[in-house]
C-alpha atoms as a PDB file:
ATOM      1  CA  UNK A   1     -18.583 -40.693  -9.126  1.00  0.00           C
ATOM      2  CA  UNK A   2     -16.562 -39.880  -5.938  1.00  0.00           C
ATOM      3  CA  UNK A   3     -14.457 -37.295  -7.961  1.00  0.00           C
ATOM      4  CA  UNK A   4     -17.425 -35.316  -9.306  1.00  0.00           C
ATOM      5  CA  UNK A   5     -18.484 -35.420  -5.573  1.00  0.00           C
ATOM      6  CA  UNK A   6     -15.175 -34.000  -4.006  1.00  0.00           C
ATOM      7  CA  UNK A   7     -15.304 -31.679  -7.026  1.00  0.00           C
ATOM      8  CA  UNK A   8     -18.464 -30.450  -6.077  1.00  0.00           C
ATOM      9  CA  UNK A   9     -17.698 -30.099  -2.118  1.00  0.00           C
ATOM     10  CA  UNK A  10     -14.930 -28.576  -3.260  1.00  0.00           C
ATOM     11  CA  UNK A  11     -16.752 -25.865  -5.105  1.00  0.00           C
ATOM     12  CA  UNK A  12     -19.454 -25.573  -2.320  1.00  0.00           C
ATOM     13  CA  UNK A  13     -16.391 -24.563   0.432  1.00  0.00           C
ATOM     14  CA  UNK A  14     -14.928 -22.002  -2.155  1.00  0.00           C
ATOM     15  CA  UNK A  15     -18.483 -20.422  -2.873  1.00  0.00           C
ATOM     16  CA  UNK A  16     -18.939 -20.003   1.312  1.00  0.00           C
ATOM     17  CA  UNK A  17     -15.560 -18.755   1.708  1.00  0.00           C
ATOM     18  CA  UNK A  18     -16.400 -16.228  -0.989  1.00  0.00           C
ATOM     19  CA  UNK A  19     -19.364 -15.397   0.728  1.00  0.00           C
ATOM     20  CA  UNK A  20     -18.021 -14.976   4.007  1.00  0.00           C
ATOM     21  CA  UNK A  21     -14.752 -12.625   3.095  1.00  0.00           C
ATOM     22  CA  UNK A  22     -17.637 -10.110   1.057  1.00  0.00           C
ATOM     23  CA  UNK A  23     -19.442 -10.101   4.262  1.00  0.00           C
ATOM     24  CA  UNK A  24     -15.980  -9.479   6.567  1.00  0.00           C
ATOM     25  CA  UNK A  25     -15.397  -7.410   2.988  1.00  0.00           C
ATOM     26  CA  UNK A  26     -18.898  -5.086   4.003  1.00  0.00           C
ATOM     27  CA  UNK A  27     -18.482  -5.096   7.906  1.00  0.00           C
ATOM     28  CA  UNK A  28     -14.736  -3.933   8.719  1.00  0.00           C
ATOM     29  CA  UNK A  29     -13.160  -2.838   4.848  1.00  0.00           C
ATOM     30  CA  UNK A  30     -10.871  -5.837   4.827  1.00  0.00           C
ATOM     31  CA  UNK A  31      -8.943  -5.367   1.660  1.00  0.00           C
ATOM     32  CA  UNK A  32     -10.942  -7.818  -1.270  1.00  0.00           C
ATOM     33  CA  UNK A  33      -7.411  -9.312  -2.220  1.00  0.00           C
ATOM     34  CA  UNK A  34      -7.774 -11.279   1.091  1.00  0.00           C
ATOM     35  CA  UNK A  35     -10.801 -12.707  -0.888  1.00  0.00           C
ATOM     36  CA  UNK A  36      -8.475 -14.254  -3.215  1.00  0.00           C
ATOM     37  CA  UNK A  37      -5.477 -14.997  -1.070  1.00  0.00           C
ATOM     38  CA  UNK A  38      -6.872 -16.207   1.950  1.00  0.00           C
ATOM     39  CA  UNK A  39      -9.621 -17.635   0.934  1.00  0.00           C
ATOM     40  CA  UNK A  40      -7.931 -19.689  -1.316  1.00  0.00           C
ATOM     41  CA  UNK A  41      -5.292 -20.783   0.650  1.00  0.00           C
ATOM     42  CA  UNK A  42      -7.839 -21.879   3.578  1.00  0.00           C
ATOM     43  CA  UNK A  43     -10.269 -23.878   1.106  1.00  0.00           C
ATOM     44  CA  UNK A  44      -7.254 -25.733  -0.271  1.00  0.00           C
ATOM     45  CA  UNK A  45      -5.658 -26.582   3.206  1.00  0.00           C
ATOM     46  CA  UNK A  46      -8.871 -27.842   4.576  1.00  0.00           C
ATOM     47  CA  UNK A  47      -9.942 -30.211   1.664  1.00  0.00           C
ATOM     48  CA  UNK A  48      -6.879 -31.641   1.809  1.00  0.00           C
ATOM     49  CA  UNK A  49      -6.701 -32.446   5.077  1.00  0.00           C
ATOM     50  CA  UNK A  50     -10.562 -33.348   5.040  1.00  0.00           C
ATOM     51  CA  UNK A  51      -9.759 -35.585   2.396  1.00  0.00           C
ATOM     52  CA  UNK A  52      -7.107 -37.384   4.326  1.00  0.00           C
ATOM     53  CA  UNK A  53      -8.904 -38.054   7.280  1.00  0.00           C
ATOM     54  CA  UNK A  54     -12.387 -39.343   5.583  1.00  0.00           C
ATOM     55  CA  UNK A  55     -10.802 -41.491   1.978  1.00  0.00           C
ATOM     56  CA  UNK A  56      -9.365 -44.042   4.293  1.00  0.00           C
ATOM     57  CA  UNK A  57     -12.742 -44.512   5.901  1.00  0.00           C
ATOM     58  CA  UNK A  58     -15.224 -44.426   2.596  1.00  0.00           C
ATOM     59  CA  UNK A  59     -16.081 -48.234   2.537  1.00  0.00           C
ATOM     60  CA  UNK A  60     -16.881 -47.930   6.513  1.00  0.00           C
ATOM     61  CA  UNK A  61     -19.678 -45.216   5.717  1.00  0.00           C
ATOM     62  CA  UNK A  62     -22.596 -44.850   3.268  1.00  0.00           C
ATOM     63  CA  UNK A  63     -22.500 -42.166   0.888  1.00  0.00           C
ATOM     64  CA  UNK A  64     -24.577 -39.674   2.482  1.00  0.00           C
ATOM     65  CA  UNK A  65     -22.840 -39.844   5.469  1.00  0.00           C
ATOM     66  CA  UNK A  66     -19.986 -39.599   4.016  1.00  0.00           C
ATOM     67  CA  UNK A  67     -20.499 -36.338   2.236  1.00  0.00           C
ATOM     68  CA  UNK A  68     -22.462 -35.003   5.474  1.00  0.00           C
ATOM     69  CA  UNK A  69     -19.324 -35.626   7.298  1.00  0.00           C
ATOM     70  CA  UNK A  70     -16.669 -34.183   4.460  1.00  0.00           C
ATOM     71  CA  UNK A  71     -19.130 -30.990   4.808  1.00  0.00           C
ATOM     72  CA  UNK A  72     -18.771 -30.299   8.491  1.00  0.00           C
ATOM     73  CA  UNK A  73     -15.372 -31.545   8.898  1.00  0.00           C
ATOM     74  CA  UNK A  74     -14.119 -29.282   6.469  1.00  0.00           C
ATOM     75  CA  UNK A  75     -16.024 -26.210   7.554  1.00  0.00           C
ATOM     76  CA  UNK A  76     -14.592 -26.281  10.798  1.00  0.00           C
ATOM     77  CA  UNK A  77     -11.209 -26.966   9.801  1.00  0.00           C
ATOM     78  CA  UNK A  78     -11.371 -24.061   7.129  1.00  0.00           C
ATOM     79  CA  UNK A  79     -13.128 -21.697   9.909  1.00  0.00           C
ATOM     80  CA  UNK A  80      -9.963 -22.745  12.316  1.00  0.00           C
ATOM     81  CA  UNK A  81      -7.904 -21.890   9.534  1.00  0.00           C
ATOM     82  CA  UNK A  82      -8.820 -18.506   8.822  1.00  0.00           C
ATOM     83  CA  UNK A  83      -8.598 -17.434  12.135  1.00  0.00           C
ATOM     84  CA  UNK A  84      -5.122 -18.142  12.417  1.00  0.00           C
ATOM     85  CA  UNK A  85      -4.268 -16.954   9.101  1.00  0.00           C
ATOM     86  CA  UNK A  86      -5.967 -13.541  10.464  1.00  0.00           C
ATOM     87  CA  UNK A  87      -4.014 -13.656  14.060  1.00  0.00           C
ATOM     88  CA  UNK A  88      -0.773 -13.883  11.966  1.00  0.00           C
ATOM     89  CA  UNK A  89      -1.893 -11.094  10.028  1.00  0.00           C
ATOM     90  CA  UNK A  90      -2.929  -8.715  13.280  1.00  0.00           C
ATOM     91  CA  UNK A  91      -0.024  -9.621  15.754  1.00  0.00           C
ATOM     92  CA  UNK A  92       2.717  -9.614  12.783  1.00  0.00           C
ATOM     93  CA  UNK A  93       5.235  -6.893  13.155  1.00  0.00           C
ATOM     94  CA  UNK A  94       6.769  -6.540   9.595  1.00  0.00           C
ATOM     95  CA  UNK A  95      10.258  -5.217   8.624  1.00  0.00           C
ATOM     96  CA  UNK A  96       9.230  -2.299   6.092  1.00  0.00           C
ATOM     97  CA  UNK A  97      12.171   0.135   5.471  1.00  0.00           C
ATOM     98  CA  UNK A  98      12.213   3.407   5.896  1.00  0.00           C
ATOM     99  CA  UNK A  99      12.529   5.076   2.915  1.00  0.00           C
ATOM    100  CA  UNK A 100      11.313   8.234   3.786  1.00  0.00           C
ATOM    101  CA  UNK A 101      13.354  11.189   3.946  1.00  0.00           C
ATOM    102  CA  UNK A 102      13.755  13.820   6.259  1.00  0.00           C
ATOM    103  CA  UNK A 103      10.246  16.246   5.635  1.00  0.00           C
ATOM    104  CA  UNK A 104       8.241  12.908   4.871  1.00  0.00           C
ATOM    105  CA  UNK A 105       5.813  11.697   7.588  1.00  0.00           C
ATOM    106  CA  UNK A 106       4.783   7.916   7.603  1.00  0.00           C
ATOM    107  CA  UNK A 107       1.525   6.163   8.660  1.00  0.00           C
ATOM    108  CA  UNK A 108       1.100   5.664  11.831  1.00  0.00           C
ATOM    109  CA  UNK A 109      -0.844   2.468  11.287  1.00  0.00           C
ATOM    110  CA  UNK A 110      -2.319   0.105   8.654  1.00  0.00           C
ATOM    111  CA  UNK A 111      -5.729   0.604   7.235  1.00  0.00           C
ATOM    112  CA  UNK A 112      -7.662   2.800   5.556  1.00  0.00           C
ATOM    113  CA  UNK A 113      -8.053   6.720   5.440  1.00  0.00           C
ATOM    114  CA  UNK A 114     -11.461   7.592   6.439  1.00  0.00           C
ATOM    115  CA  UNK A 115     -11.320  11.308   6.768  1.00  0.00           C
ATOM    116  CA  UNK A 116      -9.000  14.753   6.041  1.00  0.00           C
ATOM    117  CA  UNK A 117     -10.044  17.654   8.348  1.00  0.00           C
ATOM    118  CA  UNK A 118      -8.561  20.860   8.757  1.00  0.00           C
ATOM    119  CA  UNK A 119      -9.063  22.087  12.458  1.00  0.00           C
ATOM    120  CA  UNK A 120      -9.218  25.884  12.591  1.00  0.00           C
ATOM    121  CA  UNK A 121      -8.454  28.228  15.198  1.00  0.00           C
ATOM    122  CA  UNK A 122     -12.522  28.482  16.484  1.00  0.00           C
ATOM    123  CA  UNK A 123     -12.518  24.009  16.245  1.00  0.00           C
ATOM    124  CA  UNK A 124     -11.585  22.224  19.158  1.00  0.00           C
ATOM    125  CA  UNK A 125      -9.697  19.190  19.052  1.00  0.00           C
ATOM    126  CA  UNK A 126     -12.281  16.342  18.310  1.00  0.00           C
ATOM    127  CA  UNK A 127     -12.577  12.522  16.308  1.00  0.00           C
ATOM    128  CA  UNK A 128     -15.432  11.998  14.538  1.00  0.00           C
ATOM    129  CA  UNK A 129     -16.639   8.209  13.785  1.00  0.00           C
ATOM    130  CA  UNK A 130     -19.510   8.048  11.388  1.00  0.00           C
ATOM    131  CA  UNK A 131     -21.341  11.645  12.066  1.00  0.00           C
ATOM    132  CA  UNK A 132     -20.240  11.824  15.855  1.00  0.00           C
ATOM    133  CA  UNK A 133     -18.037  14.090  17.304  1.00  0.00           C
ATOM    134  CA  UNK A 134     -16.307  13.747  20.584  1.00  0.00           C
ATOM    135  CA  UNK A 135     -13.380  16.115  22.174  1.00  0.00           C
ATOM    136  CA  UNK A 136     -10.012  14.920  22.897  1.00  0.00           C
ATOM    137  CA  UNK A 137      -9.335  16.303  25.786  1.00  0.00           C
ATOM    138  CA  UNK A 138      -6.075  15.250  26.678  1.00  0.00           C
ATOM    139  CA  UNK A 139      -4.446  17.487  23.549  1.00  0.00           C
ATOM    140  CA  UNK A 140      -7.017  20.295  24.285  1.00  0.00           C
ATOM    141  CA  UNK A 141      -5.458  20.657  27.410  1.00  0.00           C
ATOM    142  CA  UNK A 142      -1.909  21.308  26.305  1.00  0.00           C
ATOM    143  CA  UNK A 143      -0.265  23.616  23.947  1.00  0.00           C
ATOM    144  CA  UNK A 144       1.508  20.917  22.223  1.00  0.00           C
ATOM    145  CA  UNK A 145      -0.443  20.919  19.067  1.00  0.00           C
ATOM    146  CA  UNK A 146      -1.416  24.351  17.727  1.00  0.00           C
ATOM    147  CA  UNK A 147      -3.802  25.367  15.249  1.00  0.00           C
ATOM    148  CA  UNK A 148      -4.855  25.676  12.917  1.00  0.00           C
ATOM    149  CA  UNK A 149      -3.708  21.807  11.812  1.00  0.00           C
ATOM    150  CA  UNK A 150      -4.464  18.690   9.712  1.00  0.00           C
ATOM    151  CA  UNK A 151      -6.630  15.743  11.180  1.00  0.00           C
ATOM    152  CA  UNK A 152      -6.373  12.144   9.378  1.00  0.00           C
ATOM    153  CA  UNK A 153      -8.620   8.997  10.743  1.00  0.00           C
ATOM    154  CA  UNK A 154      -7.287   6.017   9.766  1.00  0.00           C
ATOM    155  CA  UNK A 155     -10.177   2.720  10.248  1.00  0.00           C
ATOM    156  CA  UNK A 156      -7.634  -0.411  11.105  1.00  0.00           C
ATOM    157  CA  UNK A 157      -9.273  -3.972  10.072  1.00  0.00           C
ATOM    158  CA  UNK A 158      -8.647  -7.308  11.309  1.00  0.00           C
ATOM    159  CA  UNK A 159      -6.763  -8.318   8.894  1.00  0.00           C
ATOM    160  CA  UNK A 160      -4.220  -5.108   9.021  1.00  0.00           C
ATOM    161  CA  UNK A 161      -1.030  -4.839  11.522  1.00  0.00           C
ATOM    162  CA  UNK A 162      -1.930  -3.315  14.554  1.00  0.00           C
ATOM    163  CA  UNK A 163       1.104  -2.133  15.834  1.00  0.00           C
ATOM    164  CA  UNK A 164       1.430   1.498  15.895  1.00  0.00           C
ATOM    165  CA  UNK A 165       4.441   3.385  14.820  1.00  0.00           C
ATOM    166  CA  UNK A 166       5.815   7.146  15.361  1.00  0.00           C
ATOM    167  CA  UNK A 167       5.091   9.066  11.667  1.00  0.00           C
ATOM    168  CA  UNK A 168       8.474  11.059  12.678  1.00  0.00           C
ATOM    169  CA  UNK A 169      11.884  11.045  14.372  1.00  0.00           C
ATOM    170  CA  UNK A 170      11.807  12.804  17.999  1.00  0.00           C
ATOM    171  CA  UNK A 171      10.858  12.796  21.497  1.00  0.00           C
ATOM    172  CA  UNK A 172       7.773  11.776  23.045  1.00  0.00           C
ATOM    173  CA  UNK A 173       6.009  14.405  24.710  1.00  0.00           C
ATOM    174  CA  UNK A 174       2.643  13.177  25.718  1.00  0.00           C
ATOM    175  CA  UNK A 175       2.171   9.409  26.631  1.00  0.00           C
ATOM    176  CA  UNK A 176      -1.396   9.571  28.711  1.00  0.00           C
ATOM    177  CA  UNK A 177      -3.679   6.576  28.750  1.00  0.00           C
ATOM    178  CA  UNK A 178      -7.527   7.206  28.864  1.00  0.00           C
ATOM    179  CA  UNK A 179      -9.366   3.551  30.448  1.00  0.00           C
ATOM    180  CA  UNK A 180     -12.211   3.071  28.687  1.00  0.00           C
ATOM    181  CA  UNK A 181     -15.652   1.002  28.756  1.00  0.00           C
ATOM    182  CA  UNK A 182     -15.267  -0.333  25.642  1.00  0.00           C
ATOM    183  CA  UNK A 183     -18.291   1.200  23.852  1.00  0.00           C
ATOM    184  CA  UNK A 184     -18.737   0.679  20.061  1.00  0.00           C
ATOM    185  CA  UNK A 185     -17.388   3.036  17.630  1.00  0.00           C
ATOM    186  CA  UNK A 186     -20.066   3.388  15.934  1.00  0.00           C
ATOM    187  CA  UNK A 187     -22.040   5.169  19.251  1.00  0.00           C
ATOM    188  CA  UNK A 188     -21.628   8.414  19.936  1.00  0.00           C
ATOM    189  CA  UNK A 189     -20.134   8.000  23.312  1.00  0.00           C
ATOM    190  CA  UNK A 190     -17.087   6.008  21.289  1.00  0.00           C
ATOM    191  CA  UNK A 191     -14.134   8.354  21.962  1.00  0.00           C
ATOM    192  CA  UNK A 192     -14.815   9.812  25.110  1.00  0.00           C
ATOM    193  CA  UNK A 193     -15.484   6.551  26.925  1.00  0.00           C
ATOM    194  CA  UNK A 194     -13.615   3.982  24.469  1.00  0.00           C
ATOM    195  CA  UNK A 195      -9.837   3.183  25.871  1.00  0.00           C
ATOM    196  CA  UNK A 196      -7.522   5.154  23.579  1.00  0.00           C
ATOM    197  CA  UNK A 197      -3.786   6.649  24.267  1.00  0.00           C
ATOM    198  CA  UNK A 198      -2.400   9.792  22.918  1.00  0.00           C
ATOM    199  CA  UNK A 199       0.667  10.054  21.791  1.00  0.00           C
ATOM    200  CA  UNK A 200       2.737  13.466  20.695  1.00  0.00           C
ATOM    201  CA  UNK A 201       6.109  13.440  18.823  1.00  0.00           C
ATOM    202  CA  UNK A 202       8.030  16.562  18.689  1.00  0.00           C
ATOM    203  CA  UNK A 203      11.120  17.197  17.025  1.00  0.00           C
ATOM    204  CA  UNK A 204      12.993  20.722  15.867  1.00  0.00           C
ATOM    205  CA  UNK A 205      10.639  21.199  13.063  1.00  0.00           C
ATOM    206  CA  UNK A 206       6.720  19.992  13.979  1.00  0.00           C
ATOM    207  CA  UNK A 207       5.236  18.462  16.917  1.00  0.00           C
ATOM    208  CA  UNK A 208       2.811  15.308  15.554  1.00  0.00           C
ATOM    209  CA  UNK A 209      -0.283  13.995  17.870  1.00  0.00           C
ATOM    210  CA  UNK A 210      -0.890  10.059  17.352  1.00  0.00           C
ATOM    211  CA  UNK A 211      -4.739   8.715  19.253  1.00  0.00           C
ATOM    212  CA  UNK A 212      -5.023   5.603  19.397  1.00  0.00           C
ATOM    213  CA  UNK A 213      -8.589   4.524  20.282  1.00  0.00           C
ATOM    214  CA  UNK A 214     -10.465   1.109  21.283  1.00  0.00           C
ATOM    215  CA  UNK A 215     -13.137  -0.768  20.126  1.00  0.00           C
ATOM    216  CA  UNK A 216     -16.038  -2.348  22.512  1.00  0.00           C
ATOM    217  CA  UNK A 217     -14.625  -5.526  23.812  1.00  0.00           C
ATOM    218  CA  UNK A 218     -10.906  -4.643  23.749  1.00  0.00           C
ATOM    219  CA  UNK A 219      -8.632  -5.843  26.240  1.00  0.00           C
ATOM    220  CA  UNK A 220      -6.020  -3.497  26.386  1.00  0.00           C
ATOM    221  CA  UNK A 221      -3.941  -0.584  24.731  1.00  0.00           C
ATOM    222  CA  UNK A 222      -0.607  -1.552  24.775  1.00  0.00           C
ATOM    223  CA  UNK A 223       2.080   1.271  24.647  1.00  0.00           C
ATOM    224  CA  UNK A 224       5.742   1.152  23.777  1.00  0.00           C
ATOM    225  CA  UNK A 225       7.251   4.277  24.670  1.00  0.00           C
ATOM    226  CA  UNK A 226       7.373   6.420  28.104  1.00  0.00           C
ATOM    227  CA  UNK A 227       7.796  10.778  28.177  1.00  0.00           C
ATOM    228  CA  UNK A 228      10.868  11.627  27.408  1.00  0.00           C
ATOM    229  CA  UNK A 229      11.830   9.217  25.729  1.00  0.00           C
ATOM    230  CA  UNK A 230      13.339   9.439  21.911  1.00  0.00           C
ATOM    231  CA  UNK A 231      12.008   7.354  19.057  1.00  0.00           C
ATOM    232  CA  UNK A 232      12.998   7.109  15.391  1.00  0.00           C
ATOM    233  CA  UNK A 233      10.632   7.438  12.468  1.00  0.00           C
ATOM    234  CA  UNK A 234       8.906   3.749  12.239  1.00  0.00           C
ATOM    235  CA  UNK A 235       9.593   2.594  15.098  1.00  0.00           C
ATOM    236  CA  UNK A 236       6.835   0.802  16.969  1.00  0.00           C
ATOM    237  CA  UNK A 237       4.958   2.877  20.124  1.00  0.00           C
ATOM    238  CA  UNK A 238       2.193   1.081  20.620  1.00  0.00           C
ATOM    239  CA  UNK A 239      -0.784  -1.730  19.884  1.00  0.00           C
ATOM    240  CA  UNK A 240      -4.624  -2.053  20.065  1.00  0.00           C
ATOM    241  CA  UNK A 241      -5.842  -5.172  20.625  1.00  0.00           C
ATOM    242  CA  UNK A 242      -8.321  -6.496  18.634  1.00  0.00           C
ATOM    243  CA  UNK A 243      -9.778  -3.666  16.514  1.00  0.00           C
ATOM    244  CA  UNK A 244      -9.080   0.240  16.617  1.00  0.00           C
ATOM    245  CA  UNK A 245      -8.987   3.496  14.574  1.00  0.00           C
ATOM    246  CA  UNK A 246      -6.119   6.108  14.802  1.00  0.00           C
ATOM    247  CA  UNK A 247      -5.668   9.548  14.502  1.00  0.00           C
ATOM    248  CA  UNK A 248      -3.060  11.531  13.265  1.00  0.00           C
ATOM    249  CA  UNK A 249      -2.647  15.517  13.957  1.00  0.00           C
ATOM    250  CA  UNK A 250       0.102  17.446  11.261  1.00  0.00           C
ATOM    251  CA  UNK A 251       0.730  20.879  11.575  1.00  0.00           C
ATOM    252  CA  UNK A 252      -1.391  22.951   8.761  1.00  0.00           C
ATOM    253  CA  UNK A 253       2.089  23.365   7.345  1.00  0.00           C
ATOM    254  CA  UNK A 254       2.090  20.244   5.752  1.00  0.00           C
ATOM    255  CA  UNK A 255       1.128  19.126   2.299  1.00  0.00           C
ATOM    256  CA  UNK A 256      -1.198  15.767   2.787  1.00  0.00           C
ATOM    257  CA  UNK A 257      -0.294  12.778   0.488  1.00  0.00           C
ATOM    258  CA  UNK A 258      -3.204  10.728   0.747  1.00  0.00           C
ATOM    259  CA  UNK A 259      -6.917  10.667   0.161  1.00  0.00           C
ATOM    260  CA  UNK A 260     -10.176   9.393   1.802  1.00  0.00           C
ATOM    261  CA  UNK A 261     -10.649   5.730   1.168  1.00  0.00           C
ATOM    262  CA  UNK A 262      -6.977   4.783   0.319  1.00  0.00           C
ATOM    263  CA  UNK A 263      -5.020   1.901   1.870  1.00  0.00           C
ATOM    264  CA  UNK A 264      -1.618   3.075   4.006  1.00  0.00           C
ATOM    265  CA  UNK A 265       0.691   1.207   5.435  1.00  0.00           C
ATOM    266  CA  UNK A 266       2.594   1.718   9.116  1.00  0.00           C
ATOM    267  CA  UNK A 267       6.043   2.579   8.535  1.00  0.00           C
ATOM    268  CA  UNK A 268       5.533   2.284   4.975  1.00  0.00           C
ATOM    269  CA  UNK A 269       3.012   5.069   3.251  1.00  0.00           C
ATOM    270  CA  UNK A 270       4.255   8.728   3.027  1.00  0.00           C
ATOM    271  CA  UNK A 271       0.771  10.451   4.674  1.00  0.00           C
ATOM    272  CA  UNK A 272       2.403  13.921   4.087  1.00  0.00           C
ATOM    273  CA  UNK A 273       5.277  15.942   3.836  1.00  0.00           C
ATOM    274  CA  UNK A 274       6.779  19.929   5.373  1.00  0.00           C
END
């Protein structure tokens, strides 16, 4: 009787667990493997330990009680777990090698592509997030990107790295840090008043811009690198805390190697080539 019991608690945490990854699945694009992974490894961690606190105490406790308990107890410790399976996912800083070669630019950051624009010579230099457009001023004000150019959004979820890395090998240009009041992204007022910080790479060849914007509610951007200073292809400038989007600018000379919707990976994913 007890097994068919734990069975069936058992089955009950794996069904919410399901449940809540579709819904994390809907609201930030977390990758659906996580669904599997995570979820599994958090309903089998928490049972376990759920079962070891409450088996030694089953002949203290009546039956309902006993399940009511095994229910809550096991929630929260599945709950706890998940979180810190998704903080080891955000602040991890993973060794990916550089394969790339010399005319290959890498992703900037892990998530997923949201949009390709080509900026013309009559655009100005603007994000868009979900229909609204906003200027960035700090790169209209310079000459450091031309046009016309490529524009790539990139939509970074919980459960991606957040580190930020340079998508080439040279010096950095532009640091400048815009403070923020942590407005949605989904508002219109998102870039403009969000905290974001622009980076721009140059080298011999192409000069690369690199935004990296804020969501409401986030502490801090965290940067790496200073002006002047010369960086590698991969290696690390920067961090959002606690959710972001990036934005990559690539001179119109170069052939893009990814689509809308695709998964890329910081240090990792070859987002285009010159």
């Amino acid at each position: 009787m007890i097994n068919l019991i734990l069975f069936i608690l058992f089955i009950i945490e794996l069904i919410v667990g399901i449940i809540f990854y579709n819904y994390l699945h809907k609201k930030t694009h977390i990758r659906k493997k996580f669904i599997l992974i995570d979820n599994l490894i958090s309903v089998f961690i928490s049972f376990l330990i759920t079962y070891l606190i409450l088996t030694n105490k089953m002949k203290d406790i009546n039956l309902i009680l006993f399940i009511f308990l095994f229910l809550i107890i096991e929630l929260l410790i599945y709950f706890a777990i998940v979180f810190l399976i998704s903080m080891f996912r955000f602040w991890r800083a993973p060794k990916r090698k550089i394969v790339a070669k010399e005319n290959e630019i890498v992703s900037p950051a892990d998530g997923n592509i949201i949009y390709i624009n080509k900026i013309n010579e009559n655009y100005k230099f603007i994000s868009i997030k979900n229909g609204k457009i906003s200027n960035i001023t700090e790169i209209t004000q310079t000459n450091l990107i031309t046009k016309p150019c490529w524009q790539i959004g990139i939509n970074m979820t919980p459960l991606d790295v957040h580190k930020n890395c340079s998508p080439i090998e040279g010096e950095i240009v532009l640091s400048k840090h815009i403070t923020g009041v942590f407005h949605s992204l989904k508002e219109i007022l998102s870039m403009t008043e969000n905290e974001r910080h622009t980076f721009v790479v140059k080298n011999n060849f192409l000069s690369v811009g690199v935004v990296l914007i804020a969501s409401r509610r986030v502490r801090r951007i965290d940067s790496y690198v200073r002006e002047g200073q010369i960086v590698k292809k991969g290696d690390w400038i920067g961090m959002v805390r606690f959710g972001s989007q990036v934005d990559i600018f690539l001179p119109i000379k170069c052939s893009i190697k990814v689509k809308i919707g695709e998964q890329v990976y910081a240090r990792k994913t070859i987002i285009a080539s010159f």
